[in-house]
Protein backbone atom coordinates (compact mmCIF):
# COMPACT_ATOMS: atom_id res chain seq x y z
CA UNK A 1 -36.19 119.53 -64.55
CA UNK A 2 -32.48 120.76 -64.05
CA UNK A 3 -31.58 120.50 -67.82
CA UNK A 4 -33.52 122.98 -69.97
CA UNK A 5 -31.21 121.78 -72.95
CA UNK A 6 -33.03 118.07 -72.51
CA UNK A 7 -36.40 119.57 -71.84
CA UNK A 8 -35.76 121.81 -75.41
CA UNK A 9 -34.55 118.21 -76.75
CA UNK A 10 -37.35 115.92 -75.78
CA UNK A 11 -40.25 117.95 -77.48
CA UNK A 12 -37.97 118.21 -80.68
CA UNK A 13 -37.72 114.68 -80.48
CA UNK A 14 -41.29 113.64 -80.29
CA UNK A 15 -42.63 116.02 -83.02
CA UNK A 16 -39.60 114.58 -85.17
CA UNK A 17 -40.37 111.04 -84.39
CA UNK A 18 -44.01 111.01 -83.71
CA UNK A 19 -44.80 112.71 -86.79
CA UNK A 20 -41.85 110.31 -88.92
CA UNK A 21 -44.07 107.44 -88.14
CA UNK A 22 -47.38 108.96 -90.29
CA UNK A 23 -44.75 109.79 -92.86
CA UNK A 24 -43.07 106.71 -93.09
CA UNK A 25 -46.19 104.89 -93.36
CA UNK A 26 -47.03 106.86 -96.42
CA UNK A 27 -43.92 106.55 -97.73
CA UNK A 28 -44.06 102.52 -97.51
CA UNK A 29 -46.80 103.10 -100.51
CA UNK A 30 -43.78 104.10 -102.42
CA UNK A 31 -41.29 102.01 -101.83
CA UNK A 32 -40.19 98.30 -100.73
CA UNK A 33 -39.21 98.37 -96.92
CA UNK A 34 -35.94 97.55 -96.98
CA UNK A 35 -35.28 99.83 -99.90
CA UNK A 36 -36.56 102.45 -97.72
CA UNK A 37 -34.70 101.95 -95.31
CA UNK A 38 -31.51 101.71 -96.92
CA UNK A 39 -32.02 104.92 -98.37
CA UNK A 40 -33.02 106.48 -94.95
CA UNK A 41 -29.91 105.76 -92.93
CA UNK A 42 -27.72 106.22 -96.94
CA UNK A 43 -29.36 109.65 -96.87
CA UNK A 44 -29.13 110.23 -93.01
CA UNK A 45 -25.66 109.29 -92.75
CA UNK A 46 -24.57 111.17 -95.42
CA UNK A 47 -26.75 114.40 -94.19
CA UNK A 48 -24.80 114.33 -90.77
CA UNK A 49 -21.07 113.55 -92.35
CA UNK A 50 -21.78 116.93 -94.13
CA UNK A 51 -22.87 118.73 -91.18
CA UNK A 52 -20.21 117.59 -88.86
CA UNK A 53 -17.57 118.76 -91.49
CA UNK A 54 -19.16 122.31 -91.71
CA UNK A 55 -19.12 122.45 -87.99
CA UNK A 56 -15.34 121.18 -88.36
CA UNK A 57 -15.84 118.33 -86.21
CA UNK A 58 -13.21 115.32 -86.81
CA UNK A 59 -14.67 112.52 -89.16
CA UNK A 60 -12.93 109.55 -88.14
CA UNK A 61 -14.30 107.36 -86.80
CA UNK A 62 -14.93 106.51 -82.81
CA UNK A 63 -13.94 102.84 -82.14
CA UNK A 64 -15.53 100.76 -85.09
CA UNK A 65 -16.18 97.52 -82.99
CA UNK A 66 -18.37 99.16 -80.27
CA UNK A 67 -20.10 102.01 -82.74
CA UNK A 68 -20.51 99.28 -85.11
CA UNK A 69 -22.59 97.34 -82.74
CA UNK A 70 -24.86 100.04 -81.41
CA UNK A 71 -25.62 100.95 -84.95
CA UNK A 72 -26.42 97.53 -85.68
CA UNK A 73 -29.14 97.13 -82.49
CA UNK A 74 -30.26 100.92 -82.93
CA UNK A 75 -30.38 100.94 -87.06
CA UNK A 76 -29.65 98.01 -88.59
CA UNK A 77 -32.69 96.16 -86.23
CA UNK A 78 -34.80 98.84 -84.96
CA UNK A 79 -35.23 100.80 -88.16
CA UNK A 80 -35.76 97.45 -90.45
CA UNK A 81 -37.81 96.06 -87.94
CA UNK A 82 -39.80 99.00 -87.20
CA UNK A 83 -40.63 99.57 -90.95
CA UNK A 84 -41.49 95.97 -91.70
CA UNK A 85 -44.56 96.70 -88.79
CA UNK A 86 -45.02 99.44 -90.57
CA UNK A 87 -45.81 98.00 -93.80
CA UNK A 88 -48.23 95.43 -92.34
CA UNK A 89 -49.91 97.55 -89.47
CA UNK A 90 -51.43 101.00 -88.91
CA UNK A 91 -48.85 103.48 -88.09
CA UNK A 92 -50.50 104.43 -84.54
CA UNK A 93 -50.65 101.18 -83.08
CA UNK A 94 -47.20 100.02 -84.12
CA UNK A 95 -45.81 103.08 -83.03
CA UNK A 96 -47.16 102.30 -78.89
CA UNK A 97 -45.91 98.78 -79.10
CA UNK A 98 -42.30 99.75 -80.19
CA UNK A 99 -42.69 101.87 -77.40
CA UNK A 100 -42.77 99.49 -74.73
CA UNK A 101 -39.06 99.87 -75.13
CA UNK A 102 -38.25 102.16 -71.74
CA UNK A 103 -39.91 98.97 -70.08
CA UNK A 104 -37.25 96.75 -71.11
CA UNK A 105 -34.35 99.97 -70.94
CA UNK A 106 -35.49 99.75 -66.91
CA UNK A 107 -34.99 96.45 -66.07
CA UNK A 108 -31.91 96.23 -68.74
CA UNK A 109 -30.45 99.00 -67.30
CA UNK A 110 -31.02 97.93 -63.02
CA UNK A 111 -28.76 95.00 -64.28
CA UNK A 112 -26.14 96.13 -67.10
CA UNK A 113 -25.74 100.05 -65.79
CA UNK A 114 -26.56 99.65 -62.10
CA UNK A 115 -29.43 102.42 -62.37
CA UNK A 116 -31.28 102.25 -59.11
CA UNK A 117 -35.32 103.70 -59.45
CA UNK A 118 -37.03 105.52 -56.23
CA UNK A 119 -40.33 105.47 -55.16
CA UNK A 120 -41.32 108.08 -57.70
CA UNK A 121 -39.30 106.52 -60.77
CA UNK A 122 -41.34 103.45 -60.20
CA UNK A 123 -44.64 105.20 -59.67
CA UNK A 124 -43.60 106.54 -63.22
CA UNK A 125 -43.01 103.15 -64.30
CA UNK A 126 -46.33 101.78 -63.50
CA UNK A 127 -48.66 104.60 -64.53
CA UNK A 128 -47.30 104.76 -67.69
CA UNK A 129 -47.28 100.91 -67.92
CA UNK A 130 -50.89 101.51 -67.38
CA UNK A 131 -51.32 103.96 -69.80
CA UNK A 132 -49.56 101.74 -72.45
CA UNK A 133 -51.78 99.07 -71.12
CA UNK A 134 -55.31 100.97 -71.91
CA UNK A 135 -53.81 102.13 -74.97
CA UNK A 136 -53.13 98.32 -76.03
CA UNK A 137 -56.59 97.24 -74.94
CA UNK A 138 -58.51 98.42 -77.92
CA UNK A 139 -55.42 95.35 -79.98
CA UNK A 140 -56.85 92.56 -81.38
CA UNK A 141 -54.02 90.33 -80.44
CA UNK A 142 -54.92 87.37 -83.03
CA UNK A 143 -54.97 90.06 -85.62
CA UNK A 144 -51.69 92.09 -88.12
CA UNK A 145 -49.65 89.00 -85.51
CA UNK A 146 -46.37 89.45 -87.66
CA UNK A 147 -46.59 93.21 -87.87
CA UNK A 148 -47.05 93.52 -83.62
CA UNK A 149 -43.96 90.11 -83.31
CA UNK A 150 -41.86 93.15 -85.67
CA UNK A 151 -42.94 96.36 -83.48
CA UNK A 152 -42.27 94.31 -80.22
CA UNK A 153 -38.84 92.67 -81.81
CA UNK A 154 -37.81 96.72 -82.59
CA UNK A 155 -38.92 97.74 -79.37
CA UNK A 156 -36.26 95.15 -77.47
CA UNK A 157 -33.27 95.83 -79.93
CA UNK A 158 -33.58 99.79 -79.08
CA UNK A 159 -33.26 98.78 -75.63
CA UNK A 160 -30.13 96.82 -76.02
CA UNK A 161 -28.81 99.37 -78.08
CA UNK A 162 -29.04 102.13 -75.83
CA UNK A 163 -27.72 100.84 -72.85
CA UNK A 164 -24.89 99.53 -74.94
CA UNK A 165 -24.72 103.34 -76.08
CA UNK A 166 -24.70 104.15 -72.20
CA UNK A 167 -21.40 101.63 -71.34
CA UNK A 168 -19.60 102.58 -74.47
CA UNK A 169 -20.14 106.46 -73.94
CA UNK A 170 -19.52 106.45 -70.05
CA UNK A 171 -15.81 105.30 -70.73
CA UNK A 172 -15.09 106.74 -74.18
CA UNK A 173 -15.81 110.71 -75.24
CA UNK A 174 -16.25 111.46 -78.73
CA UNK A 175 -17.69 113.71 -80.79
CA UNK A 176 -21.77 113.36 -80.46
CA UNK A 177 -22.12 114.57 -84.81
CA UNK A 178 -19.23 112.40 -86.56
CA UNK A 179 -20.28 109.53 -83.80
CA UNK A 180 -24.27 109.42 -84.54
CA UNK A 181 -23.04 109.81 -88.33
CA UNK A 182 -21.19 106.44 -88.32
CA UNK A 183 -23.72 104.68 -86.46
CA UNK A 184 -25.93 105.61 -89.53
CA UNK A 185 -23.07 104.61 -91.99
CA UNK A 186 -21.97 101.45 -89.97
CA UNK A 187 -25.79 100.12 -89.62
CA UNK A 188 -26.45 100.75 -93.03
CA UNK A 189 -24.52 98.19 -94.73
CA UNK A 190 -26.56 95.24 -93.98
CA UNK A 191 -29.25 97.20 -94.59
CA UNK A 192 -28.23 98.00 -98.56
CA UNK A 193 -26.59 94.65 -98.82
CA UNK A 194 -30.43 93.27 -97.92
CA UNK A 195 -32.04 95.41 -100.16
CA UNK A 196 -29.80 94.44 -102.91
CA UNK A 197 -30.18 90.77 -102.92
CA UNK A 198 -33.63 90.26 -101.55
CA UNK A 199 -36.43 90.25 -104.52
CA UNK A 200 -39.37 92.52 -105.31
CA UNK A 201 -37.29 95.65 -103.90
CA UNK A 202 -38.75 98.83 -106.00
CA UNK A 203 -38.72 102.96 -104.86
CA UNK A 204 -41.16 105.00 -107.18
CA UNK A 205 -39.92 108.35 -107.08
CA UNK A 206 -43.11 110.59 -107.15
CA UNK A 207 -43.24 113.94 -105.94
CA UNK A 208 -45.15 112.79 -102.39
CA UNK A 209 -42.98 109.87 -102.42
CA UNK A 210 -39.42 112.20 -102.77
CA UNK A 211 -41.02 115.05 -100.19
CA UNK A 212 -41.67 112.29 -97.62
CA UNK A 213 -38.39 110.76 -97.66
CA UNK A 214 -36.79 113.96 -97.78
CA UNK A 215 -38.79 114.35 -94.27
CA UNK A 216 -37.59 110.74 -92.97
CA UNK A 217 -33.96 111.84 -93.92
CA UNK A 218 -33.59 115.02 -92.80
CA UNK A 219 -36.15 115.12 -89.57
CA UNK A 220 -36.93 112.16 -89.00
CA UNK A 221 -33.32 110.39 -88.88
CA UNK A 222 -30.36 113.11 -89.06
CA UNK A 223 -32.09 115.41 -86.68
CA UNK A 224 -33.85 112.71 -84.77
CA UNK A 225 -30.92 110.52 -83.59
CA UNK A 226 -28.98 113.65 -82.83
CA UNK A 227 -31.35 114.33 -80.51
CA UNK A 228 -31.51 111.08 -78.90
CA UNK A 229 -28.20 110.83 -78.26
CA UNK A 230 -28.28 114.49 -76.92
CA UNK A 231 -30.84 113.76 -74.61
CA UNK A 232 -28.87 110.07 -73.12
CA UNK A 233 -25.81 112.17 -72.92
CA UNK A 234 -28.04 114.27 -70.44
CA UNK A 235 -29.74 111.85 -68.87
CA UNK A 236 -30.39 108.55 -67.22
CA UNK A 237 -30.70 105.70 -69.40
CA UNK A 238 -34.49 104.90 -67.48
CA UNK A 239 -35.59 108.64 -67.58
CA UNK A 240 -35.01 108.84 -71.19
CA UNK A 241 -36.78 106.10 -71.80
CA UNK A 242 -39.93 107.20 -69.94
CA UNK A 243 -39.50 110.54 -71.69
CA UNK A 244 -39.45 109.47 -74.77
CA UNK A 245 -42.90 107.71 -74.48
CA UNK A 246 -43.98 111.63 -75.51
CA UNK A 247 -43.41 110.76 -79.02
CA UNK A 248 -46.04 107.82 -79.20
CA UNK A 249 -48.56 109.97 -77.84
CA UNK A 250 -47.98 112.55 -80.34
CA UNK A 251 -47.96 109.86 -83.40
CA UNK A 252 -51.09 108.78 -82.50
CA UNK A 253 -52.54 112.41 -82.32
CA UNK A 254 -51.15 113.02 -85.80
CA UNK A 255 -52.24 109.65 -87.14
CA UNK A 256 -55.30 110.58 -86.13
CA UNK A 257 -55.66 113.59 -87.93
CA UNK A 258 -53.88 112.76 -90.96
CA UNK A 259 -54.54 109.17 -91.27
CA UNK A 260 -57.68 109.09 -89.59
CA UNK A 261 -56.66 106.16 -87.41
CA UNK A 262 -58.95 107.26 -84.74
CA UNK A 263 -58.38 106.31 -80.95
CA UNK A 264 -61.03 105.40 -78.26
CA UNK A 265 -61.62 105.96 -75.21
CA UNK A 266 -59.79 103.64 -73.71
CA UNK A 267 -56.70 104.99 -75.87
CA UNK A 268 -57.30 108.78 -74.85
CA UNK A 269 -57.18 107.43 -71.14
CA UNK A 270 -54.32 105.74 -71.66
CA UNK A 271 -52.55 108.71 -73.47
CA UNK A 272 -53.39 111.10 -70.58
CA UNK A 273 -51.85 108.47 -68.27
CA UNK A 274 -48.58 108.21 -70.01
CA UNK A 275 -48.21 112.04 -70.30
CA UNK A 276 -49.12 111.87 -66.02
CA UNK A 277 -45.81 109.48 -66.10
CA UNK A 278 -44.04 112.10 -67.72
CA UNK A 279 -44.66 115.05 -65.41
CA UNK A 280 -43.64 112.23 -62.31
CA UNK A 281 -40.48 111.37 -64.38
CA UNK A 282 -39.57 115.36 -64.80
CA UNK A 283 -38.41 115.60 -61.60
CA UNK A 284 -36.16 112.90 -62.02
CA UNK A 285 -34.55 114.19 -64.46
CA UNK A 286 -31.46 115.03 -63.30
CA UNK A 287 -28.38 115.37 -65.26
CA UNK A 288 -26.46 112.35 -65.55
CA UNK A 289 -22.63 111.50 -64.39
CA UNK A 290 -20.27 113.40 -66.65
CA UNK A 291 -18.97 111.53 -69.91
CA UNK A 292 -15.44 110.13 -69.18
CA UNK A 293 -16.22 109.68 -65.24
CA UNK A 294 -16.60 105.85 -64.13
CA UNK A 295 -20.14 105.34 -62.99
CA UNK A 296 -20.90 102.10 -61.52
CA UNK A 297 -20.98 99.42 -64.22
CA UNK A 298 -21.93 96.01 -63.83
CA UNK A 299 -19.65 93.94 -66.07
């Protein structure tokens, strides 16, 4: 890899993420879904406004229409959707299938970003499609149907929103803080207004309940999205979706240990085959085109 920065960034990112997944499933014990969401992105939002003003960074905000709209595919959907799977499914399993997402960044991206794979990217592609593929096996599709239609429905608006991220940031530079900070404020209006008027919502504030949201908050959403957006300022839409198929691996280790949602064999297989895409992908993980150059975009 010729970025050590993303390399540093990627492992973050999967030990935040993979292990926000256990946590958030526990946390669903505690709280209504959308009401923990809302108070997620609130919370998150919030967390980086205050650390982009310490860092004297400018808080106003980047162009509302287009931040609006990648905070509404990359919080508003993916976060609501991901936690509704959540609350109806284990949190390993839901986890790999909202990771199918760098599937649907690739062929998004060949058509909306003109990214062009080699030989090795798609060797990448299709041993890691593999690996997702024995992971899968073990599914009962006929079975927790609503909480896989969420985790796949998650999976597809992440896509969208991240190439959006790449058009938007490939002719605009802003600030990476203050910008991930109102994609957090911008998607989380629908999300309170939801929470608000739909019944039965409820947050029990015990003392596991308030240390894992503090977790979700401060890891697993202000840190977290930092670092994704680090990471696709450094990289190729398609390689940072392939390396971010790290963190599922590393949820279902945790799960595993702390949830006891053990894997098989056909699951361990397919884990070592997804981490075999990830050494292929490291060497194409070149640094992408400098923000506020004109790459090639498809209209």
């Amino acid at each position: 890899m010729k970025d050590r920065g993303a390399v540093i960034a990627i492992a973050a990112l999967a030990l935040a993420w993979g292990y926000n997944w256990v946590v958030i499933k526990i946390a669903t014990g505690g709280a209504s879904p959308f009401a923990l969401v809302a108070l997620r992105m609130v919370l998150g939002a919030a967390a980086l406004f205050v650390v982009s003003a310490l860092a004297r960074k400018p808080l106003k905000s980047p162009p509302a229409g287009p931040t609006a709209l990648i905070g509404f595919f990359q919080v508003t959907l993916m976060t609501t959707l991901q936690t509704l799977a959540l609350s109806t499914g284990g949190a390993g399993k839901t986890t790999l299938l909202v990771y199918t997402f760098p599937f649907w960044i690739a062929l998004l991206s060949m058509r909306v970003l003109d990214e062009r794979l080699g030989r090795a990217g798609w060797i990448a592609i299709g041993v890691a499609a593999a690996g997702l593929g024995f992971v899968l096996y073990p599914l009962d599709l006929g079975h927790d149907l609503l909480s896989k239609g969420f985790a796949l429905a998650s999976a597809f608006s992440w896509a969208v929103g991240a190439v959006i991220t790449k058009r938007f940031r490939a002719k605009t530079r802003v600030e990476l803080l203050p910008f991930t900070a109102w994609q957090l404020a911008y998607g989380a209006i629908p999300i309170v207004i939801i929470a608000l008027v739909v019944p039965g919502s409820y947050v029990h504030f015990t003392p596991a309940f308030s240390l894992a949201l503090a977790y979700i908050v401060i890891l697993g959403t202000a840190l977290a999205f930092w670092l994704w957006f680090f990471i696709m300022e450094r990289l190729s839409a398609t390689s940072t979706g392939i390396a971010s198929l790290l963190t599922p691996v590393v949820s279902v280790l945790l799960a595993w240990l702390q949830l006891h949602e053990n894997p098989g064999i056909p699951e361990l297989i397919g884990m070592t085959l997804i981490v075999a895409a990830l050494v292929i992908n490291s060497g194409l993980m070149q640094p992408k085109v400098a923000l506020g150059a004109s790459p090639n975009l498809r209209a």
